[in-house]
N, C-alpha and C. Protein backbone atom coordinates (compact mmCIF):
# COMPACT_ATOMS: atom_id res chain seq x y z
N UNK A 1 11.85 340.45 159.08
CA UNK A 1 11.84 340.08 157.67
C UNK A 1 10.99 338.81 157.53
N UNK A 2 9.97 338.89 156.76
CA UNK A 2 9.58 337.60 156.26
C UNK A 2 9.75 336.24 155.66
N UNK A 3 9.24 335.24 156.10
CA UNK A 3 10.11 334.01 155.47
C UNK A 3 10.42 334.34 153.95
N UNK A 4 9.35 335.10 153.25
CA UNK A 4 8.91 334.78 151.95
C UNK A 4 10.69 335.97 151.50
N UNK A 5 10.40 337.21 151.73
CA UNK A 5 12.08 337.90 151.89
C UNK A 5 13.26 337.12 152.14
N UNK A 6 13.05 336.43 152.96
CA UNK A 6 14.58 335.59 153.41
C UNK A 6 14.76 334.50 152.61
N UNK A 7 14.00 334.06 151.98
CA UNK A 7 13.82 332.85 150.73
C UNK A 7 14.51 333.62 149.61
N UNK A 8 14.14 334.73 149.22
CA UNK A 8 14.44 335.41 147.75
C UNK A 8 15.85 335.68 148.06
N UNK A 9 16.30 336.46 149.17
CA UNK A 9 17.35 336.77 149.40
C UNK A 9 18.28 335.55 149.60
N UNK A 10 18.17 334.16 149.85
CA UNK A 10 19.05 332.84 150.07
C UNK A 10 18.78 332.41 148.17
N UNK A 11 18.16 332.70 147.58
CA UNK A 11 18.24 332.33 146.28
C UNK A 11 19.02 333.13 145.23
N UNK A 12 18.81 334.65 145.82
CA UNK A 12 19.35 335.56 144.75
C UNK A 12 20.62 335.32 144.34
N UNK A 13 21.49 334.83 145.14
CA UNK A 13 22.78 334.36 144.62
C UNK A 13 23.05 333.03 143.42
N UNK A 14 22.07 332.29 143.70
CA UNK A 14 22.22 331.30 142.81
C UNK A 14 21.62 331.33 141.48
N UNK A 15 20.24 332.53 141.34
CA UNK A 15 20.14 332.95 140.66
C UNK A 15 21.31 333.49 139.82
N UNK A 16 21.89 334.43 140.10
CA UNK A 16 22.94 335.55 139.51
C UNK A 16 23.78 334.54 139.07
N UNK A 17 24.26 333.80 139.87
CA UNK A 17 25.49 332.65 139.19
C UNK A 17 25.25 331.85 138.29
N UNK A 18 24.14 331.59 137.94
CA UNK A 18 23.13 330.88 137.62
C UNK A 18 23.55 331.49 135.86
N UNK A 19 22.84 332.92 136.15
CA UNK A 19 22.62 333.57 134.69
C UNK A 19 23.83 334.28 134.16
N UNK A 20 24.87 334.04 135.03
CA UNK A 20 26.14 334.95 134.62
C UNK A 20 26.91 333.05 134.23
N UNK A 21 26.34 331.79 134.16
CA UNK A 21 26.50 331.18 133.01
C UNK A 21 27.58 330.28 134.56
N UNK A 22 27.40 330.34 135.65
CA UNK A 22 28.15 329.72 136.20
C UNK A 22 27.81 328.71 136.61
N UNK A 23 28.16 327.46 136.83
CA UNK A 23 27.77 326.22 136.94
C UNK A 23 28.26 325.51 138.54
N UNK A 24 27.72 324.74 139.36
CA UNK A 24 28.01 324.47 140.86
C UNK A 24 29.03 323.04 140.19
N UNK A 25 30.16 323.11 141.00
CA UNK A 25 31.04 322.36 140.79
C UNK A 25 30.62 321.04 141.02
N UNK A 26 30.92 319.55 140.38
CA UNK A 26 30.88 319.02 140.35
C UNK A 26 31.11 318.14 141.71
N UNK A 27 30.03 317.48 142.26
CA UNK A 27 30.86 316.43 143.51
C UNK A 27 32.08 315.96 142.86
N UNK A 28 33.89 315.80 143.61
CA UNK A 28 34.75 315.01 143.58
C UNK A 28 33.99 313.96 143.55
N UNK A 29 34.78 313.28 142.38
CA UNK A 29 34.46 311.37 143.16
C UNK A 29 35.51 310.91 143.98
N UNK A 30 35.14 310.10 145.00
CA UNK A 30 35.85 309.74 146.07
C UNK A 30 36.65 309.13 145.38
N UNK A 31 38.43 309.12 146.23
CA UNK A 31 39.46 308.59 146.10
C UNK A 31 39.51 306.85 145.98
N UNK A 32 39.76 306.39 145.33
CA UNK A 32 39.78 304.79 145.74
C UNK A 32 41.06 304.65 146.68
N UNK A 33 40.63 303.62 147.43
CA UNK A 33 41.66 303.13 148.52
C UNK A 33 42.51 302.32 147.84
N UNK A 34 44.22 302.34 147.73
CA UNK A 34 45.24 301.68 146.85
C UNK A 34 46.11 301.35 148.09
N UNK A 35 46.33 300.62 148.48
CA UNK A 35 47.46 300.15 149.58
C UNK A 35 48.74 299.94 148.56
N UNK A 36 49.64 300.09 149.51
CA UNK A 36 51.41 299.49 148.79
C UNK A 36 51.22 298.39 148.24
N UNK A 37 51.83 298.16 146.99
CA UNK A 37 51.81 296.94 146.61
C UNK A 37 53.14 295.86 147.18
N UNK A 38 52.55 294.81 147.61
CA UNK A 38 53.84 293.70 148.13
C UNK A 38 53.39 292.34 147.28
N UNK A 39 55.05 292.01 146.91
CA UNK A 39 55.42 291.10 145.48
C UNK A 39 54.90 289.38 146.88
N UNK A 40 53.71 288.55 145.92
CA UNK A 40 53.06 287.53 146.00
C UNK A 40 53.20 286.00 145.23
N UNK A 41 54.30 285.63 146.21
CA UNK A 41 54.92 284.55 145.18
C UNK A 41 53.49 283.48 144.73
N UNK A 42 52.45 284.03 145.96
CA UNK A 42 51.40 282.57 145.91
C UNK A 42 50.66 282.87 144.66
N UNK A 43 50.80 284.30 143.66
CA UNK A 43 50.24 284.27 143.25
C UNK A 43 50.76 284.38 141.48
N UNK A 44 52.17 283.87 141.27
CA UNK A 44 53.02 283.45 140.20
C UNK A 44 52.35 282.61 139.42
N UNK A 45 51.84 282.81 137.95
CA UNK A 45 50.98 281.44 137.19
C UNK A 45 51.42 280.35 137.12
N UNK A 46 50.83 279.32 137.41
CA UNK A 46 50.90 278.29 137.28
C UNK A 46 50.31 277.38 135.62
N UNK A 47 50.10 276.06 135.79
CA UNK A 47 49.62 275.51 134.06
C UNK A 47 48.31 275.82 133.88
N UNK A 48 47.01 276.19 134.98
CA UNK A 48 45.80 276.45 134.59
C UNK A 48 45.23 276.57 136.17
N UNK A 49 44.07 276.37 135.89
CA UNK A 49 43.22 276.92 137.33
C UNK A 49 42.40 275.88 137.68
N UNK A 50 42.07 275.54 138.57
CA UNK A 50 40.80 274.79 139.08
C UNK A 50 40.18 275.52 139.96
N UNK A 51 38.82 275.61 139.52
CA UNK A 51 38.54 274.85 137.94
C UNK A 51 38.71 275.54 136.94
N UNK A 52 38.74 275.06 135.99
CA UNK A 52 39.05 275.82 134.92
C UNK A 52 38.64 276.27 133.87
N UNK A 53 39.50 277.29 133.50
CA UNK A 53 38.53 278.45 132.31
C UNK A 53 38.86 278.05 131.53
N UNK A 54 38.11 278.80 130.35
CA UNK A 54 38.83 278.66 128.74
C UNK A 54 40.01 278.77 128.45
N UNK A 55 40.75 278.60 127.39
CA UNK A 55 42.21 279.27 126.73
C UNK A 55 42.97 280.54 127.38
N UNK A 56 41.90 281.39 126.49
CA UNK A 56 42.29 282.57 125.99
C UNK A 56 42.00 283.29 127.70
N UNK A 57 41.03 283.05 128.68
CA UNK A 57 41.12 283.60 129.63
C UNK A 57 42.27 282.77 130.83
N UNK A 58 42.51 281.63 130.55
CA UNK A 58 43.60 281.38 131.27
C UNK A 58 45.07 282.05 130.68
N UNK A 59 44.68 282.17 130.01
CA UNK A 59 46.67 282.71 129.10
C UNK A 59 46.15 284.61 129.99
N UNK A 60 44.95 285.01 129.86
CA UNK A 60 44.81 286.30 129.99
C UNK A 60 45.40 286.79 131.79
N UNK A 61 44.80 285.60 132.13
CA UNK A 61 44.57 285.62 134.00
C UNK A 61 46.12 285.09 134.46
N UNK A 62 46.68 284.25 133.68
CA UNK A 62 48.37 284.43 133.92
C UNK A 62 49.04 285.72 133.63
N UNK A 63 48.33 286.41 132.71
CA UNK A 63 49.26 287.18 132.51
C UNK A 63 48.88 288.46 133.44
N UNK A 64 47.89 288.57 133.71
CA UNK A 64 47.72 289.64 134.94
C UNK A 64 48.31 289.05 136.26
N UNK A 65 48.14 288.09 136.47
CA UNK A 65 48.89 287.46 137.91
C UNK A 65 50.06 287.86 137.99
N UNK A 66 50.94 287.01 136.85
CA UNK A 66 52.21 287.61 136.95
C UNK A 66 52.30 289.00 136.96
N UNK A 67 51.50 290.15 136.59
CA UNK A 67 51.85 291.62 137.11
C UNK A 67 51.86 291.93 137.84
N UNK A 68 50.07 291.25 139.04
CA UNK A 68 50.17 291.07 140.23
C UNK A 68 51.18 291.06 141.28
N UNK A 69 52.22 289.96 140.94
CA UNK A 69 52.54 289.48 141.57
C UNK A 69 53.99 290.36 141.72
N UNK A 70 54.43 290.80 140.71
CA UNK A 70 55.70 291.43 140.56
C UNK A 70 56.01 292.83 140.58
N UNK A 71 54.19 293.10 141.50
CA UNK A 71 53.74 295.08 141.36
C UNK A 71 54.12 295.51 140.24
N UNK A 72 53.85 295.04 139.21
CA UNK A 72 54.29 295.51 137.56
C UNK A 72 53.01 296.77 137.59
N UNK A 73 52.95 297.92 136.55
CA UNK A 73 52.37 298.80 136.21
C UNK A 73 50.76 298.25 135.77
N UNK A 74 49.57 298.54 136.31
CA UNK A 74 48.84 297.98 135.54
C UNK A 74 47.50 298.83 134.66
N UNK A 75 47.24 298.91 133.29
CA UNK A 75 46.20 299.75 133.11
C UNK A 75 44.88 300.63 133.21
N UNK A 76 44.72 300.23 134.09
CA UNK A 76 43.70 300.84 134.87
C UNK A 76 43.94 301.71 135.85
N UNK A 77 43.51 303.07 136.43
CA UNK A 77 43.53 303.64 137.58
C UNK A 77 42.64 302.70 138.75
N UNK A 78 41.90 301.76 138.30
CA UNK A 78 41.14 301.04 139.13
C UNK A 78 41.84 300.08 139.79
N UNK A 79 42.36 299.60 138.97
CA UNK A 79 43.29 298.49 139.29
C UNK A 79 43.97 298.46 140.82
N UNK A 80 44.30 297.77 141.54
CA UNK A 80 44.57 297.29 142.99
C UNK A 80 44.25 298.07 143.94
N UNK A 81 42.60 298.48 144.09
CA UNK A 81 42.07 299.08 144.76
C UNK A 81 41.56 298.23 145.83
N UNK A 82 41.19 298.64 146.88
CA UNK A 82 40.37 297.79 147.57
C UNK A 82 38.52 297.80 147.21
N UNK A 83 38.58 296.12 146.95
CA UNK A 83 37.37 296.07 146.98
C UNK A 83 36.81 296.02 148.31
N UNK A 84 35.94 296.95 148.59
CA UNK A 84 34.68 296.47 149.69
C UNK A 84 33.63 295.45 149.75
N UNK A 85 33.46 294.48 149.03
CA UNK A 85 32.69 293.54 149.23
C UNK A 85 31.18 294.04 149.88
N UNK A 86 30.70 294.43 149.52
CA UNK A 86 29.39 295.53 149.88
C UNK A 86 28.15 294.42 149.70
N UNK A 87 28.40 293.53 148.71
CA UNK A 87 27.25 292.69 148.65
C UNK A 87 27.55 291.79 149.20
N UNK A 88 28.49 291.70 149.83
CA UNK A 88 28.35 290.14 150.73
C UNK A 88 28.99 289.03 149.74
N UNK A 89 28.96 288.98 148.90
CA UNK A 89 29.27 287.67 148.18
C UNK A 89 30.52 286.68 148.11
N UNK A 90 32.01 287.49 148.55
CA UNK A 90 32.78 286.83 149.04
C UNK A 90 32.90 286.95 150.89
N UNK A 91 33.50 285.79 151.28
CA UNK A 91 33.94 285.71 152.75
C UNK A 91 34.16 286.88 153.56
N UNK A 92 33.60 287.18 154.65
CA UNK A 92 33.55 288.77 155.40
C UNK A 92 35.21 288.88 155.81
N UNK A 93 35.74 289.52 155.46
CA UNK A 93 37.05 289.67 155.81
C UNK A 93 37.28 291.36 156.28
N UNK A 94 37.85 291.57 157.20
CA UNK A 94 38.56 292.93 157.37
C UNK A 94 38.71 294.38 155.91
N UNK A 95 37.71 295.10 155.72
CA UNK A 95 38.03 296.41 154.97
C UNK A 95 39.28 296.19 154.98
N UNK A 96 39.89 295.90 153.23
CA UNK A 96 41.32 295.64 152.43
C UNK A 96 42.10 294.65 152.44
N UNK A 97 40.86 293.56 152.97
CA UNK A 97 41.52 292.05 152.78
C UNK A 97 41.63 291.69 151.42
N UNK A 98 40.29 293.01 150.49
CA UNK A 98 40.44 292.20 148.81
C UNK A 98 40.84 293.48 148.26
N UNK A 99 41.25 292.92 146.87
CA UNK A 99 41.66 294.08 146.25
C UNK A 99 41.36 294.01 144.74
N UNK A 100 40.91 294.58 144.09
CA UNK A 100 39.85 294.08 142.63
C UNK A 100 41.25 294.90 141.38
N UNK A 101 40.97 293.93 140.04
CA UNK A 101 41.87 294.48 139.64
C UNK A 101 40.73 293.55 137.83
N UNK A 102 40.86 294.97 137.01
CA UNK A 102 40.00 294.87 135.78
C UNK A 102 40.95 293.51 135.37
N UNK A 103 40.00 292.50 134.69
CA UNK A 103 40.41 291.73 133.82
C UNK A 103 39.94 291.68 132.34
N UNK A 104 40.43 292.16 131.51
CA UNK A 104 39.59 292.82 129.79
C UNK A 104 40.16 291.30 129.31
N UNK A 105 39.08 290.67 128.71
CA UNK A 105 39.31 289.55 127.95
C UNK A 105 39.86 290.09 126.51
N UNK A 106 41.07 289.26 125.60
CA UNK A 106 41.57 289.33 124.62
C UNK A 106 40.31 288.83 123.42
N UNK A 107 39.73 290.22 122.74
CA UNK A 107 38.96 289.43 121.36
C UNK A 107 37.69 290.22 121.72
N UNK A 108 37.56 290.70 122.98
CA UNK A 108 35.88 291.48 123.62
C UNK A 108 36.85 292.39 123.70
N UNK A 109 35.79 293.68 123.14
CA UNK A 109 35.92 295.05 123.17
C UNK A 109 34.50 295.76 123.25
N UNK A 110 34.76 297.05 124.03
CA UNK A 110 33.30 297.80 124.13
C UNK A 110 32.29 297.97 123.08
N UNK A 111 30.93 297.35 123.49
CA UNK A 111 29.73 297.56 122.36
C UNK A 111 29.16 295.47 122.46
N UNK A 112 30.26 294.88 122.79
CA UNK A 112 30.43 293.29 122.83
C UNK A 112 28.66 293.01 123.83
N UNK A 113 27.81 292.55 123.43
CA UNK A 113 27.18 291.84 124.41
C UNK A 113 27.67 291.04 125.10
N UNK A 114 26.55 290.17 125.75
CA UNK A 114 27.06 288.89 126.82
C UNK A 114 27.20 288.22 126.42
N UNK A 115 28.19 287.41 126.90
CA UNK A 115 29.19 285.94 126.28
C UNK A 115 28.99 284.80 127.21
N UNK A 116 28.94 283.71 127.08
CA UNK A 116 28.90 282.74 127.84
C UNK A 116 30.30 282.45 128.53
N UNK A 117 30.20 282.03 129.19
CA UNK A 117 31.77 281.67 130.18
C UNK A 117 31.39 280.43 130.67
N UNK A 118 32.68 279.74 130.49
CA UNK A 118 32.78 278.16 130.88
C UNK A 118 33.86 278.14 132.26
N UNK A 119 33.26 277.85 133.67
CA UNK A 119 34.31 277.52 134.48
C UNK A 119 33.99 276.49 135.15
N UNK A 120 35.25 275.56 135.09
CA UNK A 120 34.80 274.59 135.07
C UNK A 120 33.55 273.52 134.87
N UNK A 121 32.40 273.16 135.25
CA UNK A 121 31.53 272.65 134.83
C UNK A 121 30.09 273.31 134.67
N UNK A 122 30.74 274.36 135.19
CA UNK A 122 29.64 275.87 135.42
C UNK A 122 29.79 276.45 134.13
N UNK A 123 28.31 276.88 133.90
CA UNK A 123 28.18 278.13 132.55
C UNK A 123 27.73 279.58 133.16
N UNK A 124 28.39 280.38 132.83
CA UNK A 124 28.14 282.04 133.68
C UNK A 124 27.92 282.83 132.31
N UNK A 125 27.56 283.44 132.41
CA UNK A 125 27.44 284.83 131.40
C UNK A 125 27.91 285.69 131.85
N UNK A 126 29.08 286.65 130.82
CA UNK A 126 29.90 287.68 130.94
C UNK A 126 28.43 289.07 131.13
N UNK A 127 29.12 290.20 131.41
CA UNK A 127 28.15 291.62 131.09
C UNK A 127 28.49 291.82 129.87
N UNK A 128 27.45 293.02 129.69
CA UNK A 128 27.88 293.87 128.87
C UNK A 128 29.20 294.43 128.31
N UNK A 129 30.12 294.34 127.71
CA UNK A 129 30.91 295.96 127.84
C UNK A 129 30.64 297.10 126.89
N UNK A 130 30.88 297.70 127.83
CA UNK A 130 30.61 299.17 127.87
C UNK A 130 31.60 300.23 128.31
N UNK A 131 32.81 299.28 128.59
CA UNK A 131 34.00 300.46 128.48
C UNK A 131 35.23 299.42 128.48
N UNK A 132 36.24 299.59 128.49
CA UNK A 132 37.51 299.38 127.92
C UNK A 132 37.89 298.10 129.14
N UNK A 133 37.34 298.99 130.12
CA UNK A 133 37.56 297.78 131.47
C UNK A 133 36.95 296.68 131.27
N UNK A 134 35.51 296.66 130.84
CA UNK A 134 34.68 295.18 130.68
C UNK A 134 34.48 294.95 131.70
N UNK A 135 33.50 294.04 132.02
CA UNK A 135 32.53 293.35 133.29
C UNK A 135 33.10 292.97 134.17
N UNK A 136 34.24 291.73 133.77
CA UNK A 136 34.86 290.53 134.33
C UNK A 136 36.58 291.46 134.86
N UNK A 137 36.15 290.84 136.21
CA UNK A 137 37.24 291.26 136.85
C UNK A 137 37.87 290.08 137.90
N UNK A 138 39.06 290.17 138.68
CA UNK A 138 39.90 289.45 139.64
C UNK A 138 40.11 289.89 140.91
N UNK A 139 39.44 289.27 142.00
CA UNK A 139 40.01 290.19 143.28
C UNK A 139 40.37 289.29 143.76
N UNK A 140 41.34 289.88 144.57
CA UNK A 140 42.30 289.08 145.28
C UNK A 140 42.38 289.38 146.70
N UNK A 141 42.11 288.07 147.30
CA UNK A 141 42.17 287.99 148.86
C UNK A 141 43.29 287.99 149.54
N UNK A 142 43.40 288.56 150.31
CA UNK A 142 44.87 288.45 151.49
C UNK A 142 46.56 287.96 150.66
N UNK A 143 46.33 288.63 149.45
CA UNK A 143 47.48 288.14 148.41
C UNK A 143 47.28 286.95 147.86
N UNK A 144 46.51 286.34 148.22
CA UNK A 144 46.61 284.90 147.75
C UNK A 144 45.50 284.26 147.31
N UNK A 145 44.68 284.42 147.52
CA UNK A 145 42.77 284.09 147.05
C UNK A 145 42.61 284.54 146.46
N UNK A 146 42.01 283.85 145.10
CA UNK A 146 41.79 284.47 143.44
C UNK A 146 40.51 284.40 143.42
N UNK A 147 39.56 285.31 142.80
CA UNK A 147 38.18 285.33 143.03
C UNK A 147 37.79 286.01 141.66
N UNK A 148 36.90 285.07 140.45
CA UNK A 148 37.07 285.89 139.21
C UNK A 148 35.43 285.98 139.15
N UNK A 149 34.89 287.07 138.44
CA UNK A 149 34.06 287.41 139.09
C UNK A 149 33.83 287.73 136.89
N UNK A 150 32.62 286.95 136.11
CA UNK A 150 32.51 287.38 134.68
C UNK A 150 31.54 288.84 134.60
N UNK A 151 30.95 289.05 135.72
CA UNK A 151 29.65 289.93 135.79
C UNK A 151 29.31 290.94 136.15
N UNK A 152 30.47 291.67 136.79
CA UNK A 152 30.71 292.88 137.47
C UNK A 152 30.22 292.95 138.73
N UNK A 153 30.89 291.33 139.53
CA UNK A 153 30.75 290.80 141.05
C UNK A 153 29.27 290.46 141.32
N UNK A 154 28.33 290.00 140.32
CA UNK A 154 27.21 288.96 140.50
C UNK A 154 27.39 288.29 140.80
N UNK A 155 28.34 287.50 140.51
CA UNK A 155 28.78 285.98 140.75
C UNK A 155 30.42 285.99 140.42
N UNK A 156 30.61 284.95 141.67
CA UNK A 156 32.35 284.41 141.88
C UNK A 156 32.82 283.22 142.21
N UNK A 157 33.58 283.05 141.47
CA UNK A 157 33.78 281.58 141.58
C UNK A 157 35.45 281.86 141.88
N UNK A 158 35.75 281.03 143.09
CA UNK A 158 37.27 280.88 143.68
C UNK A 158 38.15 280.27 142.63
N UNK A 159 38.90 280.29 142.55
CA UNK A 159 40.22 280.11 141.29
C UNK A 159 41.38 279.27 142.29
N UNK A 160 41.82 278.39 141.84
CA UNK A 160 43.24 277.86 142.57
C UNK A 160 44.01 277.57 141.14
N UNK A 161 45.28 278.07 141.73
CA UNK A 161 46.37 278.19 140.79
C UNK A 161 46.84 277.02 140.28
N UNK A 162 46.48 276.26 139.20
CA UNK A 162 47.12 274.55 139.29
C UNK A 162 48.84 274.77 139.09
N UNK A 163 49.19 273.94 139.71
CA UNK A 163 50.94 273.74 139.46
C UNK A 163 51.49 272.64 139.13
């Protein structure tokens, strides 16, 4: 049989499926990695952060901590996944030393351009949003290392809990 035969015949099927309106299934998207959650007293809010954010994102970032911290339910399917740190940008730690968890600022909703962000003496610019999650997220190191990230992990600036 000829290549040019054995070609038609490895196609004819996809043809037929093709025109009988059938469509090749979609790649799964891979599972995110979710470890057990274990309750993190280091990471209970405290009066603000150093350095520190605005208001409305410190009242926001207590109030996810404390969910954090108490394995409370949290909105996202994304939420306490492990981040892989793929770009390098925080400290090389062991695959599931971090674990990223959406932070949606109160007042930004999807369609919002970029916002300026004040931490501590630093000015950052938020992303885009473009979905419900928003740019700016929190990962958290070894339970206890706060890492807030306005940009969708461009840039991170370490967080300590003031008490």
């Amino acid at each position: 049989m000829g290549i040019n035969k054995l070609a038609l015949l490895l196609l004819l099927p996809a043809a037929f499926l093709a025109a009988c309106g059938v469509q090749p299934r979609a790649a799964a998207k891979p599972q995110r990695e979710r470890p057990p959650c274990e309750r993190s007293a280091a990471l209970l809010p405290g009066t603000g952060f150093e350095p520190a954010l605005d208001g409305v994102r410190t009242a926001a970032a207590n109030g996810l901590l404390a969910k954090i911290a108490a394995c409370e339910a949290l909105p996202f399917a994304e939420d306490h996944t492990v981040f892989g740190n793929r770009e390098g940008r925080l400290p090389p730690r062991p695959r599931g030393y971090y674990l990223e968890y959406s932070f949606p600022v109160p007042g930004r909703k999807a369609g919002d351009a970029p916002a300026q962000v004040n931490v501590g003496t630093a000015t950052l610019v938020s992303g885009t949003i473009t979905t419900p999650r928003g740019p700016e997220r929190l990962v958290i190191g070894g339970g206890r290392e706060i890492y807030y990230t306005p940009d969708h992990y461009l840039n991170f600036v370490a967080l300590t809990i003031a008490r």
